[in-house]
C-alpha atoms as a PDB file:
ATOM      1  CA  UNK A   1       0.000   0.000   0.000  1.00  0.00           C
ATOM      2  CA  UNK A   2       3.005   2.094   0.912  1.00  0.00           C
ATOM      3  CA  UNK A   3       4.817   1.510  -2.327  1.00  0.00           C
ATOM      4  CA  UNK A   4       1.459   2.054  -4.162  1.00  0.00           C
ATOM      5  CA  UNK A   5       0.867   5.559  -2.838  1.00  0.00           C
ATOM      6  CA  UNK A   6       4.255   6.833  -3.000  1.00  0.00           C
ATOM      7  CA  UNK A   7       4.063   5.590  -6.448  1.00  0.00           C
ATOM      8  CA  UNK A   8       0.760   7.561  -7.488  1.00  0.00           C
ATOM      9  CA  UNK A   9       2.285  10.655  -5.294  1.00  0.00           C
ATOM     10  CA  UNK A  10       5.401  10.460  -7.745  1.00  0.00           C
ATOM     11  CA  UNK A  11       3.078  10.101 -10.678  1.00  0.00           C
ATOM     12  CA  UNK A  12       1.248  13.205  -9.796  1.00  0.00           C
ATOM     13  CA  UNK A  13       3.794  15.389  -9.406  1.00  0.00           C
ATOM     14  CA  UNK A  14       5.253  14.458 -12.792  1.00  0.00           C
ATOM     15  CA  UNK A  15       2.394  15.507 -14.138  1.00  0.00           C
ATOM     16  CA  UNK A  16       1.958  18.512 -12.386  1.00  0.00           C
ATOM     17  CA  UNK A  17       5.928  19.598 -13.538  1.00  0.00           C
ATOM     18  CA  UNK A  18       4.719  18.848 -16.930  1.00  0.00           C
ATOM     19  CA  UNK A  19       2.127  20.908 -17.124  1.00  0.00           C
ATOM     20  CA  UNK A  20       4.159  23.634 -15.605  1.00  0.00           C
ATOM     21  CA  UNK A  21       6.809  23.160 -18.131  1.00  0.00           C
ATOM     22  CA  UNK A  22       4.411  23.190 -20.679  1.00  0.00           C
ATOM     23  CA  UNK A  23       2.987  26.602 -19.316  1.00  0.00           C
ATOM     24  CA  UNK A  24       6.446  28.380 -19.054  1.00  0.00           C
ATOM     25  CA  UNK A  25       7.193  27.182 -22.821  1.00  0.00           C
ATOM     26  CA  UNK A  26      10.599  25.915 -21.232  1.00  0.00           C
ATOM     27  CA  UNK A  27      12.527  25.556 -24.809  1.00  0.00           C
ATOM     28  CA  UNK A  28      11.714  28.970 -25.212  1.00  0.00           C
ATOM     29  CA  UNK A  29      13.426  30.286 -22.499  1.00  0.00           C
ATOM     30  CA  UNK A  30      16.721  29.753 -24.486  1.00  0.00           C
ATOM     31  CA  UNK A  31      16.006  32.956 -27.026  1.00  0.00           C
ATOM     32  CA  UNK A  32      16.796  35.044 -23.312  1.00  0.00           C
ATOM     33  CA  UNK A  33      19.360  32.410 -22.119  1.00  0.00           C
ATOM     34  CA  UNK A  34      21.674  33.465 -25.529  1.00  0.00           C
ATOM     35  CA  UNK A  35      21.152  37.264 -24.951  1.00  0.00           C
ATOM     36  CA  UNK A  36      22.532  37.290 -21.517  1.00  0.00           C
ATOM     37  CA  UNK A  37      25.071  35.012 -22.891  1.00  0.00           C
ATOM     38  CA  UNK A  38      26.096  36.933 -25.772  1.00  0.00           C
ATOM     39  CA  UNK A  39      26.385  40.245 -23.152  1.00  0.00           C
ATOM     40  CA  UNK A  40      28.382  38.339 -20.927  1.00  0.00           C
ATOM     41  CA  UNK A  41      30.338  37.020 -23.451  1.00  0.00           C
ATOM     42  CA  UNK A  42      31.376  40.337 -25.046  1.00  0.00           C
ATOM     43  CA  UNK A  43      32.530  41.417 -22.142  1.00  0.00           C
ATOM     44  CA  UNK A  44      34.651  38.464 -21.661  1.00  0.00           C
ATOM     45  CA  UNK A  45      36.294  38.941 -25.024  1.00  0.00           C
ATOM     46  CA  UNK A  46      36.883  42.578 -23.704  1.00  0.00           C
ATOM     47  CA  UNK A  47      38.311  41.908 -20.071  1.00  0.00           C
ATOM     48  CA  UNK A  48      39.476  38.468 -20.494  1.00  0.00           C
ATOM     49  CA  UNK A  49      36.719  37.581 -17.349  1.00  0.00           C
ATOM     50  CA  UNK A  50      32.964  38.125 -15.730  1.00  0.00           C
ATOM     51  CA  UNK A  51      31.637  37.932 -12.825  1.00  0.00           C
ATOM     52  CA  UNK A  52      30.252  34.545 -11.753  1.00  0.00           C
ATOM     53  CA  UNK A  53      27.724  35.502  -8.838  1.00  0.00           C
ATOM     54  CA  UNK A  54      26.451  38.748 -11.597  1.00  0.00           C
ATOM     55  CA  UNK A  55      26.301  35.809 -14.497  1.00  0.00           C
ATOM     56  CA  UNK A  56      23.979  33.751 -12.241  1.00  0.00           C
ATOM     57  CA  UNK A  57      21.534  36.495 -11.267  1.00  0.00           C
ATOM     58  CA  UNK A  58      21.319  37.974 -14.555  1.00  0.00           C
ATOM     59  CA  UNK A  59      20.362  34.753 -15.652  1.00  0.00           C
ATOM     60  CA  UNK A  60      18.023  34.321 -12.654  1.00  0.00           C
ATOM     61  CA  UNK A  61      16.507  37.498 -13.237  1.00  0.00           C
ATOM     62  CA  UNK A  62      15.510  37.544 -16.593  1.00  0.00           C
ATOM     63  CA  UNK A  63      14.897  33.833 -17.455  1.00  0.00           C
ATOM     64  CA  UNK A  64      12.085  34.753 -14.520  1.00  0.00           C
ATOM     65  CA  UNK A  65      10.868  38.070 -16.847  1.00  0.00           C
ATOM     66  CA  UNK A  66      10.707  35.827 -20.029  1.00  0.00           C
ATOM     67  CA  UNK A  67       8.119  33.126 -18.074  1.00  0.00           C
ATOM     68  CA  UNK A  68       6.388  36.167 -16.677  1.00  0.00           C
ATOM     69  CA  UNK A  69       5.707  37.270 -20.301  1.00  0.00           C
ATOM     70  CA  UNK A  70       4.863  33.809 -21.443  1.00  0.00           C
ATOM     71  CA  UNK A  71       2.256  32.748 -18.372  1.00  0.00           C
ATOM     72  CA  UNK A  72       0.823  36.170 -18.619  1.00  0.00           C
ATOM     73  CA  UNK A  73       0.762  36.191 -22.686  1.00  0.00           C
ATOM     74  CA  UNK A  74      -1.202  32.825 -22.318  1.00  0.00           C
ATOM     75  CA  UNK A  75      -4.018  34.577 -19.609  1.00  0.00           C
ATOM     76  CA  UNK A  76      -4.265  37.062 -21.849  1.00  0.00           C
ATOM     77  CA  UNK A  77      -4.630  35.330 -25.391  1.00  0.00           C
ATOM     78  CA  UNK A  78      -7.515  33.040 -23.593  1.00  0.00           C
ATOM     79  CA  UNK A  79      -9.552  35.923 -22.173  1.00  0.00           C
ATOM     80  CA  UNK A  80      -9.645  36.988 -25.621  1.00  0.00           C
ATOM     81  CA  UNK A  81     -10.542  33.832 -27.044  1.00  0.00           C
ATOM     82  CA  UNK A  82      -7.734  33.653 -28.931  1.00  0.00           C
ATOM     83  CA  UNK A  83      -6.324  30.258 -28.007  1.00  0.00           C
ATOM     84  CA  UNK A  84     -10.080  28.552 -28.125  1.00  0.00           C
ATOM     85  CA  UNK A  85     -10.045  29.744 -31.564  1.00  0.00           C
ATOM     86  CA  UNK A  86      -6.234  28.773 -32.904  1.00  0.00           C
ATOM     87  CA  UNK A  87      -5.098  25.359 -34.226  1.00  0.00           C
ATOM     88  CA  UNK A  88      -1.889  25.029 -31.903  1.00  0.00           C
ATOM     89  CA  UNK A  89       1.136  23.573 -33.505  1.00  0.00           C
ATOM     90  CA  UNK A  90       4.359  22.877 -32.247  1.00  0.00           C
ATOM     91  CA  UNK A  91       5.753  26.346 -32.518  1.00  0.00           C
ATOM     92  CA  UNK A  92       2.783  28.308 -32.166  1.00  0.00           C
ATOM     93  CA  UNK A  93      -0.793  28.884 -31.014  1.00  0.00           C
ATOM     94  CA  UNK A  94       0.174  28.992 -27.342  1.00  0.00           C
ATOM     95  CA  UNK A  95       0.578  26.348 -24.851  1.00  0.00           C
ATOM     96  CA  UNK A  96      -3.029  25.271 -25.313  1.00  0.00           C
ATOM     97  CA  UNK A  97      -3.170  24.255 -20.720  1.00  0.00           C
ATOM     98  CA  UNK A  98      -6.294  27.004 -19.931  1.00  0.00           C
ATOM     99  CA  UNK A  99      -8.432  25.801 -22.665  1.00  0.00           C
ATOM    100  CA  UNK A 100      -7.613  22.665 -21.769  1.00  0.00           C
ATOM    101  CA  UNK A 101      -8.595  22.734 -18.137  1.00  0.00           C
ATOM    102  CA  UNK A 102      -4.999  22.143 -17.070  1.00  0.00           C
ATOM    103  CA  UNK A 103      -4.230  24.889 -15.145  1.00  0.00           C
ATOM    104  CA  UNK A 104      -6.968  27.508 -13.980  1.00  0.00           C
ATOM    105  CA  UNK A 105      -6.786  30.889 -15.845  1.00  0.00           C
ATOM    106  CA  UNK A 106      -6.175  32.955 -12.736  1.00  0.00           C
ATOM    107  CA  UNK A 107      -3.455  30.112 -11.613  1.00  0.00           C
ATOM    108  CA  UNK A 108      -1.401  31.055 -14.388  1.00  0.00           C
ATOM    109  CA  UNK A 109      -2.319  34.989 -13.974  1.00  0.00           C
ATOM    110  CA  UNK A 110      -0.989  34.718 -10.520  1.00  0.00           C
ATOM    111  CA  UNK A 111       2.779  32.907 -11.358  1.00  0.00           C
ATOM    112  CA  UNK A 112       2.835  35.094 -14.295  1.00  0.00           C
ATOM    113  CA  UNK A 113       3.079  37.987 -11.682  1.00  0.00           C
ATOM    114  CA  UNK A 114       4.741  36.236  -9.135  1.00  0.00           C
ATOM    115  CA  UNK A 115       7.490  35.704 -11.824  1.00  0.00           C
ATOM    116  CA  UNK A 116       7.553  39.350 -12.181  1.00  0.00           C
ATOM    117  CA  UNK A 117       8.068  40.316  -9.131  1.00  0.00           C
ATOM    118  CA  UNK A 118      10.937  37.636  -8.744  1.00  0.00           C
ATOM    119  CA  UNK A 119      12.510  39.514 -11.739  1.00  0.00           C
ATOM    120  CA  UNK A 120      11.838  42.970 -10.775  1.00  0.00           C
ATOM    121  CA  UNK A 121      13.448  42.177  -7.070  1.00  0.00           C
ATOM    122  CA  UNK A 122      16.505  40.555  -8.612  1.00  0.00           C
ATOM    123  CA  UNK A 123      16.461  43.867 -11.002  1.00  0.00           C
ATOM    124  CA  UNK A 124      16.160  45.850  -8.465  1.00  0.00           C
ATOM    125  CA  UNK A 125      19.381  44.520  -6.689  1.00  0.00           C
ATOM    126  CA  UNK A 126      21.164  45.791 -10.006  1.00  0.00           C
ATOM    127  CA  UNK A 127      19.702  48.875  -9.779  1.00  0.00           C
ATOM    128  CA  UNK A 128      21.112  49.084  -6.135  1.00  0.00           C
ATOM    129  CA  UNK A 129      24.916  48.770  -7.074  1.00  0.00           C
ATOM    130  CA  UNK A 130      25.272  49.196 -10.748  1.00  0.00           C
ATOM    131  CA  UNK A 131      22.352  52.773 -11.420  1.00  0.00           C
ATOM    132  CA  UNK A 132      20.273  54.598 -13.170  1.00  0.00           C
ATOM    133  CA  UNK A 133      20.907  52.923 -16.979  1.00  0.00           C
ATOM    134  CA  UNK A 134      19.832  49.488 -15.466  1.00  0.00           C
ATOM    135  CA  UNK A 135      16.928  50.893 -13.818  1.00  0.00           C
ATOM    136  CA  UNK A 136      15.681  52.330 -17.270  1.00  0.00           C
ATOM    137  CA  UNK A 137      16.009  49.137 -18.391  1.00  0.00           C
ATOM    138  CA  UNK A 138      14.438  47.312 -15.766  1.00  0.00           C
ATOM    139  CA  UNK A 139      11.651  49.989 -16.128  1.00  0.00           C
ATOM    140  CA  UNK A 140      10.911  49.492 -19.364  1.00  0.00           C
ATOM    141  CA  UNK A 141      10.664  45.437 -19.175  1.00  0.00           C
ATOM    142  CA  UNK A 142       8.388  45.573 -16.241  1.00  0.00           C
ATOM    143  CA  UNK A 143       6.130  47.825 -18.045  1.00  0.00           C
ATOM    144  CA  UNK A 144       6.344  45.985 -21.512  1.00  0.00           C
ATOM    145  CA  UNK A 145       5.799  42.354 -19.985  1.00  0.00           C
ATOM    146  CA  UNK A 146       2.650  43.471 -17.911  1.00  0.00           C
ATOM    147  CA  UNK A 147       0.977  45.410 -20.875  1.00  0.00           C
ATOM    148  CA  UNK A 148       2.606  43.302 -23.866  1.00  0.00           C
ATOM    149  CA  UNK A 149      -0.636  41.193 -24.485  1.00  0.00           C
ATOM    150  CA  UNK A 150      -3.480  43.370 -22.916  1.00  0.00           C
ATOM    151  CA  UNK A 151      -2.421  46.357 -25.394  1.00  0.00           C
ATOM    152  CA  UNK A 152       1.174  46.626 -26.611  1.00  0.00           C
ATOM    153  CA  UNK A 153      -0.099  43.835 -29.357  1.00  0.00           C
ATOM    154  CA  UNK A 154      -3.135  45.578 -30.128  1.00  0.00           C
ATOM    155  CA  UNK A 155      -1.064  48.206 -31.722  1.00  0.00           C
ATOM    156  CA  UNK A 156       0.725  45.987 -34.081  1.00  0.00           C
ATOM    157  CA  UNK A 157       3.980  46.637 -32.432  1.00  0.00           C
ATOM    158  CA  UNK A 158       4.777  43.289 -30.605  1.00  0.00           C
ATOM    159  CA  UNK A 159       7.713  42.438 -32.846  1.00  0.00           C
ATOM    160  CA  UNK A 160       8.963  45.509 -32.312  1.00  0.00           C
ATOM    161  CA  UNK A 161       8.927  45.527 -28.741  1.00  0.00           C
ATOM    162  CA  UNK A 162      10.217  41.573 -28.826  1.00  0.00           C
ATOM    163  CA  UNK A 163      13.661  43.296 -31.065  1.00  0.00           C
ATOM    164  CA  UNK A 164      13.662  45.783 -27.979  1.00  0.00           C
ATOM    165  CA  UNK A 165      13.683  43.499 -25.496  1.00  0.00           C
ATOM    166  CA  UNK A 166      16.275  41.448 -27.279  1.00  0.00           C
ATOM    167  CA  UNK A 167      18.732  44.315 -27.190  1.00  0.00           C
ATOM    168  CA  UNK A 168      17.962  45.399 -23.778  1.00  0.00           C
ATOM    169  CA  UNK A 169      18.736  41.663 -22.135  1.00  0.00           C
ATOM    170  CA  UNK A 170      22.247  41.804 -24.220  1.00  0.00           C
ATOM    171  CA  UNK A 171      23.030  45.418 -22.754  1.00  0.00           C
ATOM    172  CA  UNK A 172      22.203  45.195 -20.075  1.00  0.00           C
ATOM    173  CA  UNK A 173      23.605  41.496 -19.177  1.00  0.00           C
ATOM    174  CA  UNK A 174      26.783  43.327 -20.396  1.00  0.00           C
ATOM    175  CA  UNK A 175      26.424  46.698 -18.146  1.00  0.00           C
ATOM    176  CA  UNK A 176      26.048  44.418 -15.316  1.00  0.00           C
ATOM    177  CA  UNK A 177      29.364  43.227 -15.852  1.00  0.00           C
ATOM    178  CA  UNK A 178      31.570  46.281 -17.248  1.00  0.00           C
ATOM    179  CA  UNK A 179      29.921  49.135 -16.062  1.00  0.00           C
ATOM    180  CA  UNK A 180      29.406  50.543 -19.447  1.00  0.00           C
ATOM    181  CA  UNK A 181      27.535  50.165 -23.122  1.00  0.00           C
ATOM    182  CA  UNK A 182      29.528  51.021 -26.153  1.00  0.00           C
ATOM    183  CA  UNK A 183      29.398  50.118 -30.006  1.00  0.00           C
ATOM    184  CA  UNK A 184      30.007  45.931 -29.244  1.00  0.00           C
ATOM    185  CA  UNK A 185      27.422  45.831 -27.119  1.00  0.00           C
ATOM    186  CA  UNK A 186      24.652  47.447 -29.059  1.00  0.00           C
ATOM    187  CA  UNK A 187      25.658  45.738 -32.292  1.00  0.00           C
ATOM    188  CA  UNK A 188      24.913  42.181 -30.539  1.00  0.00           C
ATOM    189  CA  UNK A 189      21.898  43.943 -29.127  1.00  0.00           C
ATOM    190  CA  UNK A 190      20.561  45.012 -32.299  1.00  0.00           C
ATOM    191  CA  UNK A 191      21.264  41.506 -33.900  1.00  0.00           C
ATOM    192  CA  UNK A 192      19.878  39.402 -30.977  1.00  0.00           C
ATOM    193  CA  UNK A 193      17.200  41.772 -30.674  1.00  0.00           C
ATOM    194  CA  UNK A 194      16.157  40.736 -34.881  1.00  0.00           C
ATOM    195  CA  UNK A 195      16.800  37.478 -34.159  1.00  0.00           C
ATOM    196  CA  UNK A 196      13.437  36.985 -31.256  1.00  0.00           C
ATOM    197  CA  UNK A 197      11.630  39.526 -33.442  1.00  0.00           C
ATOM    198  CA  UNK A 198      11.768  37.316 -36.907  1.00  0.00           C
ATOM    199  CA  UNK A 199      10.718  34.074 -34.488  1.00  0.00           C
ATOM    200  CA  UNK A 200       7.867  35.820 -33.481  1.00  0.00           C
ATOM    201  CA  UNK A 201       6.673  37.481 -36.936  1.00  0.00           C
ATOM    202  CA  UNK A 202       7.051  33.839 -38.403  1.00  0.00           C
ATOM    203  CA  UNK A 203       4.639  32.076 -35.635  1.00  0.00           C
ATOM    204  CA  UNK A 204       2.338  34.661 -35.988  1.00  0.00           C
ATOM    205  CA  UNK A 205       1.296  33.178 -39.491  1.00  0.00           C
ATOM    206  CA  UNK A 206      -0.771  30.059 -38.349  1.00  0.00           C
ATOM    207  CA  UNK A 207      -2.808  32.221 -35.874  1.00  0.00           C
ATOM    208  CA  UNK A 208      -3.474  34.897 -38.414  1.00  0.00           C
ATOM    209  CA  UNK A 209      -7.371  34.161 -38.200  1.00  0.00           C
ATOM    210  CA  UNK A 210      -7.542  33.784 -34.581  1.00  0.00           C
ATOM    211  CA  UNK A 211      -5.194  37.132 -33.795  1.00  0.00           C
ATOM    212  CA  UNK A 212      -7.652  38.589 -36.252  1.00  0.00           C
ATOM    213  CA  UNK A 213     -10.734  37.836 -34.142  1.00  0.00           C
ATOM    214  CA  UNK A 214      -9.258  38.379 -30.755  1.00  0.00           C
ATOM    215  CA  UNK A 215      -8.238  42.208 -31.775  1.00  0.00           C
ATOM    216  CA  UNK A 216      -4.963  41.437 -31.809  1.00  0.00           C
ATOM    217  CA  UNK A 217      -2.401  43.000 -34.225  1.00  0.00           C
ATOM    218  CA  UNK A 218       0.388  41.103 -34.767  1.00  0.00           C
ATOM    219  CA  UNK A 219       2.988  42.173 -38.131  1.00  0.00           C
ATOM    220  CA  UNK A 220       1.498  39.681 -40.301  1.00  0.00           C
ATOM    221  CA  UNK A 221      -1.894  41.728 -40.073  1.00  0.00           C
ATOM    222  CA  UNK A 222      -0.894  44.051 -40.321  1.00  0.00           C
ATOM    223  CA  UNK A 223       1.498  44.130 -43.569  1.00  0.00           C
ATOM    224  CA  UNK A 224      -0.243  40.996 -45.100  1.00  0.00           C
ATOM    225  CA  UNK A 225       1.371  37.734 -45.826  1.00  0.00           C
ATOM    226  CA  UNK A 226       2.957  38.261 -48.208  1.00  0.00           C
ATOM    227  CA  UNK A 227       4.366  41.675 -47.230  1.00  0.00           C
ATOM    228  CA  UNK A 228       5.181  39.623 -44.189  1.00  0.00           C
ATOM    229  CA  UNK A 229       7.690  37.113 -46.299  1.00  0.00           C
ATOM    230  CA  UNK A 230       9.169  40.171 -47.411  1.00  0.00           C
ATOM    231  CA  UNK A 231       9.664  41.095 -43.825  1.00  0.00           C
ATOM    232  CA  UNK A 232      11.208  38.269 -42.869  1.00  0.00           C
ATOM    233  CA  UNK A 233      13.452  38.299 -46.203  1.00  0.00           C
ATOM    234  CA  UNK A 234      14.357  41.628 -44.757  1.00  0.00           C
ATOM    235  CA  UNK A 235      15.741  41.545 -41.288  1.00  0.00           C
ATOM    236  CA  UNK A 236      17.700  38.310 -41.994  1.00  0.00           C
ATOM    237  CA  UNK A 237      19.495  39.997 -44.346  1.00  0.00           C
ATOM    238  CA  UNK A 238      20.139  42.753 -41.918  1.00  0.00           C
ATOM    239  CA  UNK A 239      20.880  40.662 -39.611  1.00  0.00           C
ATOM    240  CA  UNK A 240      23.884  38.558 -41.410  1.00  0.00           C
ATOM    241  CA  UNK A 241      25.201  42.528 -42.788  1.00  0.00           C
ATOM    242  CA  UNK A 242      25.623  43.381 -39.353  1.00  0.00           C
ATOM    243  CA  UNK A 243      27.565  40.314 -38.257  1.00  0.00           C
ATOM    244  CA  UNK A 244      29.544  40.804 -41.566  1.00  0.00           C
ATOM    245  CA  UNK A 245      30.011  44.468 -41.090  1.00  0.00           C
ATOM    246  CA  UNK A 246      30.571  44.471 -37.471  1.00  0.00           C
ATOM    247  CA  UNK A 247      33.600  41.885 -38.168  1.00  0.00           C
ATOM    248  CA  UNK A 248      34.714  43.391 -40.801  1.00  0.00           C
ATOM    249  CA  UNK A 249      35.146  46.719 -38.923  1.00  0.00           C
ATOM    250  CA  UNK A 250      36.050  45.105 -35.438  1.00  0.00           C
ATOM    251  CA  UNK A 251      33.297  46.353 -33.771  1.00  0.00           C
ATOM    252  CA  UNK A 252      32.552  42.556 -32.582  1.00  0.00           C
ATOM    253  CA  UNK A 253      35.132  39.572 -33.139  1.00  0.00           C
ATOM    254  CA  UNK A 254      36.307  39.139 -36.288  1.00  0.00           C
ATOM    255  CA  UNK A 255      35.590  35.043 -35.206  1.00  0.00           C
ATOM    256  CA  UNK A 256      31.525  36.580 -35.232  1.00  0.00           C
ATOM    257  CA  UNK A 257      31.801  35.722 -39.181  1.00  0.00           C
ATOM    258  CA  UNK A 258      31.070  31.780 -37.866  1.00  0.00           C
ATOM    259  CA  UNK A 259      27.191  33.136 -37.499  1.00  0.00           C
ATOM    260  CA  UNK A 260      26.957  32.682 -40.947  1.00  0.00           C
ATOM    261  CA  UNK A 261      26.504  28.918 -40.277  1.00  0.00           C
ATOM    262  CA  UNK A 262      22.840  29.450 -39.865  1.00  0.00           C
ATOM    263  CA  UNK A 263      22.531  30.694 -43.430  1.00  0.00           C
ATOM    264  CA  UNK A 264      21.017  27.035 -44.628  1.00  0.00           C
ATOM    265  CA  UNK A 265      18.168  27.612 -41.869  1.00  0.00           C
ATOM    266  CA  UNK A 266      17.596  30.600 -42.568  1.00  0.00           C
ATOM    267  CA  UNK A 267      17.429  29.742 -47.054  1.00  0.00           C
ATOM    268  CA  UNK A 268      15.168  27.111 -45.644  1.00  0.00           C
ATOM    269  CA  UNK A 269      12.611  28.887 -43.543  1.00  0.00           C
ATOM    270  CA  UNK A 270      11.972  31.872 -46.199  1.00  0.00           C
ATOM    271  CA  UNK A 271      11.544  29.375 -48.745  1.00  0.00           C
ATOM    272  CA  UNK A 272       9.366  27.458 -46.615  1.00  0.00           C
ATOM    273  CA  UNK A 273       7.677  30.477 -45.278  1.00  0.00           C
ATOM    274  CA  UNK A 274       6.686  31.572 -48.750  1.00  0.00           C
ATOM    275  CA  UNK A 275       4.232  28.263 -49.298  1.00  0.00           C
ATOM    276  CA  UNK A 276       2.255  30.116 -46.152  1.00  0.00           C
ATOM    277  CA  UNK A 277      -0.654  28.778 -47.033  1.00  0.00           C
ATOM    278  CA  UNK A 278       0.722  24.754 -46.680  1.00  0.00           C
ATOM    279  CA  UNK A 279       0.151  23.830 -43.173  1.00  0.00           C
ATOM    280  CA  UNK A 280       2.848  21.383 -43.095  1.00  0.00           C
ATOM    281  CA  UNK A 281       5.206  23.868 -45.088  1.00  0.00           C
ATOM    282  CA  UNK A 282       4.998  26.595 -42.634  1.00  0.00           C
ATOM    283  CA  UNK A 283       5.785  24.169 -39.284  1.00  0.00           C
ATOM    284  CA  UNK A 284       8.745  23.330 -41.078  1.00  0.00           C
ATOM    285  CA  UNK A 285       9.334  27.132 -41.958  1.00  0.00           C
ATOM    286  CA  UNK A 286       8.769  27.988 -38.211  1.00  0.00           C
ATOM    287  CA  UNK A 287      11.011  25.160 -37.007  1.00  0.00           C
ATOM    288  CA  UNK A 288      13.683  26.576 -39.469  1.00  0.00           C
ATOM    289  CA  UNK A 289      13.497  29.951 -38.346  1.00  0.00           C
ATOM    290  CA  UNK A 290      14.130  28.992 -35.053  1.00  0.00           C
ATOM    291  CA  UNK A 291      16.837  27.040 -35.332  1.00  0.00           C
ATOM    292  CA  UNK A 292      18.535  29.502 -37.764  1.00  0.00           C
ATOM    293  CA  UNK A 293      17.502  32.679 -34.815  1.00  0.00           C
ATOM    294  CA  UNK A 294      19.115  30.514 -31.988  1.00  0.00           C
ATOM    295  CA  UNK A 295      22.038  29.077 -33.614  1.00  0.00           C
ATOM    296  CA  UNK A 296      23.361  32.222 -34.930  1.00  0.00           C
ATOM    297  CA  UNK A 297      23.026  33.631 -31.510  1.00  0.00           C
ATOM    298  CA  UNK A 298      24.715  30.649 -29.809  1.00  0.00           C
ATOM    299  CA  UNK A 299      27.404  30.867 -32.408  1.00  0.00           C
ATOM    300  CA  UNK A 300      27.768  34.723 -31.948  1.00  0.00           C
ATOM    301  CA  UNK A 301      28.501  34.100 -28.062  1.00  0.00           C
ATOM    302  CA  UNK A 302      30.788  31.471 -28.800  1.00  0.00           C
ATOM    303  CA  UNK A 303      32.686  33.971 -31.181  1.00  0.00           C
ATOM    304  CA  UNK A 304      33.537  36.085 -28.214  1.00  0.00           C
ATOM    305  CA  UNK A 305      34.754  33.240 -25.994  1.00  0.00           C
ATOM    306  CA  UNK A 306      37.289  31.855 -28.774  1.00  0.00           C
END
């Protein structure tokens, strides 16, 4: 009897970790895991070193901001009826655990907050013994991730804000460990900052009709489709001219040039991406994009380190 429930405890609390996981999107978490990264790697290939206890709150801090976004992007998107309406894939049409009577709406409300505050505390610290330049930035993420799905996507500027954001993690995981921002720095910001904003324009495209309904604007609404491919065409390119440039002129490591690896994915997800209207061809355009946005930024870091 013993064995049995200590069995069927175990069992439950399996399932209860993954649900959680589920909720959090865990394998998203590494698009904010390379951004700190990348800032702490810069400043590595600067100084020769970083600060271990600094690394491990950064990390800390804003790996709790990203699931903040995520839990609270999911209460949001069903209140809306968003997610009841969506076909969820793999890479898109959210985690799919409120309409599925997983986890209670205001359950997930309440850690997405919860996770904000975790942040914000650990932010805070930062604030206390590094100033004013990572309180602006810890201002403007607190403020972003509580309105990003109630009203900053109504506006059509969620990518935007997503590039933003990007930048923001890599400068300011790289204040935190040198005191200062300079060219490097924002040119890995910039790039890391393209590479989230492309992942999200590209899973927007399955949820077009559902976004639609719900009153959300995402990119792809907004420009069309096919303006969207464009898009997407668009910031890659600018993407690989700044890692070419930026080399080129020493602003990063000349090494950087290895983040032209991801080229294939990235071939591979724009041609996939322009058969939008294939189901099957667009998963395999959003898996591409992905693994072209976080292997160029995991190659970039690397670069710094070599």
């Amino acid at each position: 009897m013993y064995n049995l429930t200590y069995f069927q405890t175990f069992q439950h609390i399996k399932k209860i970790f993954s649900v959680w996981t589920r909720a959090i999107r865990i394998k998203f978490l590494l698009a904010s895991v390379i951004a700190v990264s990348n800032g702490i790697a810069i400043n590595y290939w600067k100084t020769g070193g970083f600060d271990f206890g600094y690394a491990l709150l950064t990390y800390f801090g804003i790996i709790c901001l990203h699931i903040s976004v995520d839990l609270l992007n999911d209460y949001w998107d069903f209140k809306r009826g968003i997610d009841t309406n969506t076909k969820r894939t793999k890479y898109s049409g959210g985690t799919g655990v409120i309409p599925e009577n997983l986890i209670n709406s205001k359950m997930i409300y309440y850690a997405g907050i919860i996770f904000l505050i975790l942040g914000g505390i650990t932010g805070l610290y930062f604030v206390t013994i590094k100033g004013i330049i990572i309180l602006i930035l810890l201002t403007f993420a607190i403020i972003s991730i509580y309105f990003y799905s109630s009203n900053i996507v109504n506006s059509g500027l969620g990518e935007l804000f997503v590039a933003i954001k990007g930048c923001m993690i890599v400068l300011g995981s790289y204040y935190i460990q040198s005191n200062i921002l300079d060219l490097s720095s924002i040119c890995v910001g910039i790039i890391l900052g393209l590479l989230s904003a492309v992942v999200l324009l590209v899973t927007a495209f399955p949820d077009y009709e559902a976004d639609k309904k719900g009153g959300r604007r995402t990119l792809v609404i907004v420009a069309g489709k096919e303006n969207s491919v464009k898009i997407f065409v668009t910031i890659i390119t600018i993407t690989y001219a700044l890692i070419i440039g930026g080399s080129v002129l020493n602003i990063i490591s000349i090494f950087s040039i290895i983040g032209l690896l991801s080229l294939p994915f990235a071939f591979r997800a724009a041609f996939k991406l322009k058969k939008y209207d294939d189901g099957s061809e667009l998963v395999t355009g959003m898996a591409n994009t992905i693994i072209y946005s976080r292997l160029c930024g995991i190659l970039l870091a690397i670069s710094f380190i070599i």
